[in-house]
Protein backbone atom coordinates (compact mmCIF):
# COMPACT_ATOMS: atom_id res chain seq x y z
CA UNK A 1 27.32 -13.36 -112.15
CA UNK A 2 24.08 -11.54 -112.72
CA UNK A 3 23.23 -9.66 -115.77
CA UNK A 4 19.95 -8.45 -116.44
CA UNK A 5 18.43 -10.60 -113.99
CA UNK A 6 19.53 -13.65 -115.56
CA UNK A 7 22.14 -15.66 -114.39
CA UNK A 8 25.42 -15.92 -116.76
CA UNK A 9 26.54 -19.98 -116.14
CA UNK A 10 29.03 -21.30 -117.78
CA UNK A 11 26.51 -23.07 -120.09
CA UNK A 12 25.70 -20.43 -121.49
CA UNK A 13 29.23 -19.06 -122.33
CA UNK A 14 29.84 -22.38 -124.11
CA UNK A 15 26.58 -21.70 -125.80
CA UNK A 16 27.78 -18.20 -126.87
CA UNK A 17 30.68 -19.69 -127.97
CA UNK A 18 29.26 -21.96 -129.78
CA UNK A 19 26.09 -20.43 -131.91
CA UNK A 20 28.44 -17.38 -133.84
CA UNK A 21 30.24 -20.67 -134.56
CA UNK A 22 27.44 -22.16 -136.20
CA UNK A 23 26.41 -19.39 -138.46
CA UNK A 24 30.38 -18.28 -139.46
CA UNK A 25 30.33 -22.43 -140.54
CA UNK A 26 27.21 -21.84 -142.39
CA UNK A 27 28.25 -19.17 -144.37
CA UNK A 28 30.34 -21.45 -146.14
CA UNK A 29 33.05 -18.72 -147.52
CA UNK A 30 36.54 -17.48 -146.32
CA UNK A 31 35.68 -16.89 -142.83
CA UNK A 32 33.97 -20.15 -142.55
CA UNK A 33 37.49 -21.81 -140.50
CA UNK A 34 36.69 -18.72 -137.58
CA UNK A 35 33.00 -21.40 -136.79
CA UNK A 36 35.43 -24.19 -136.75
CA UNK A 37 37.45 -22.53 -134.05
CA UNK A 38 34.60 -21.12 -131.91
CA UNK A 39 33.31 -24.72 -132.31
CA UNK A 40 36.90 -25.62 -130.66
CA UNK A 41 37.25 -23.58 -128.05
CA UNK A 42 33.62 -24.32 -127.15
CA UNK A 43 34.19 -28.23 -127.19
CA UNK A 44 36.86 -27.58 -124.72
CA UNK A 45 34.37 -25.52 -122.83
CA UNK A 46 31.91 -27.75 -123.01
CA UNK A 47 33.89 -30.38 -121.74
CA UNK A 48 35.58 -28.69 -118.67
CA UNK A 49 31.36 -27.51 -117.71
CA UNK A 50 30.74 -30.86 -117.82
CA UNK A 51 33.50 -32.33 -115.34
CA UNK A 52 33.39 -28.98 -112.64
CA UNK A 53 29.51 -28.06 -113.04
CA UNK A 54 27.86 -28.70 -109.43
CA UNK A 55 26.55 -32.07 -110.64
CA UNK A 56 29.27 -33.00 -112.15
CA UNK A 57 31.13 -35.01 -113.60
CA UNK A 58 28.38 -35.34 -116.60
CA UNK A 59 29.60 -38.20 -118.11
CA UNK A 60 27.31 -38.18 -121.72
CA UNK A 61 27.97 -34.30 -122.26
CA UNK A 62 31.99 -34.71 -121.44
CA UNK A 63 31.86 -37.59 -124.42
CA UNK A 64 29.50 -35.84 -126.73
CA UNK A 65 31.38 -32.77 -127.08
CA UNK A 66 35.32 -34.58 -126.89
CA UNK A 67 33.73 -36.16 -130.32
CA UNK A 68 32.67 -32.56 -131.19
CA UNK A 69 36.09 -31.74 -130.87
CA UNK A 70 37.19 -34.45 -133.16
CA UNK A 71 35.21 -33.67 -136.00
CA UNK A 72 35.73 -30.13 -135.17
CA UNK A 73 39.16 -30.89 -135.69
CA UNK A 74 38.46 -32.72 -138.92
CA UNK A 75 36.15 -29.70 -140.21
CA UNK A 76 38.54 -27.12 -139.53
CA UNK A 77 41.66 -28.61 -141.67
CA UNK A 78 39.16 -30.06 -144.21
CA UNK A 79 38.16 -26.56 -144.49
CA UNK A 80 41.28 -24.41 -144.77
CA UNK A 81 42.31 -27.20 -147.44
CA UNK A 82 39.27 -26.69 -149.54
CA UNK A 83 40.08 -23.11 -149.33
CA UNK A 84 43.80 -23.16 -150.00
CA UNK A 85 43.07 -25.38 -152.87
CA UNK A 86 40.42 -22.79 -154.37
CA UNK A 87 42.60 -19.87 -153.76
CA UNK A 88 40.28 -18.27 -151.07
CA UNK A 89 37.35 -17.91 -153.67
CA UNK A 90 34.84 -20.04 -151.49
CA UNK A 91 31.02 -20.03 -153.54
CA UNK A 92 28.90 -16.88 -152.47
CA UNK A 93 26.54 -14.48 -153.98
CA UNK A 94 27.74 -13.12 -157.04
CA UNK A 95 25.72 -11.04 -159.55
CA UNK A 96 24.04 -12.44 -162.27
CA UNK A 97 25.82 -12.30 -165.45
CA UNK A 98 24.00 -9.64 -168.40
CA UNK A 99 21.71 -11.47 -170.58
């Protein structure tokens, strides 16, 4: 498909996928879980590219990102623990207290 004159591949889905994933992880507060399951469904993304793209199957990017998906895995319930434990009152910016 052609957008803009620049072709939409499915790398770059997985790579949309993927980077809103990296900065709702970053954020490091309630919505932090939503980057662990872009980072999911873009692991699985990554890995079906990787065995149907036209010079496929790529072996190294298949593995790489099935390991993603473990620690992905891992992240995502080691996160909604840490959350469920603090009551949903992940750190953030809060104002400074009156001196």
């Amino acid at each position: 498909m052609n957008l803009f004159n620049v072709t939409i591949t499915m790398d770059l889905v997985c790579a949309a996928i993927s980077i809103p994933g990296s900065l709702l992880v970053a954020r490091y507060d309630r919505w932090s879980y939503l980057g662990w399951l872009c980072w999911l469904v873009s692991n699985v993304a990554w890995i079906a590219w990787a065995l149907t793209a036209a010079a496929s199957p790529m072996w190294g990017v298949a593995l790489q990102n099935g390991f993603f998906f473990w620690t992905s895995i891992r992240g995502y319930l080691t996160c909604r623990k840490t959350m469920k434990a603090a009551s949903v009152s992940m750190p953030g910016p809060t104002a400074a207290a009156p001196t």
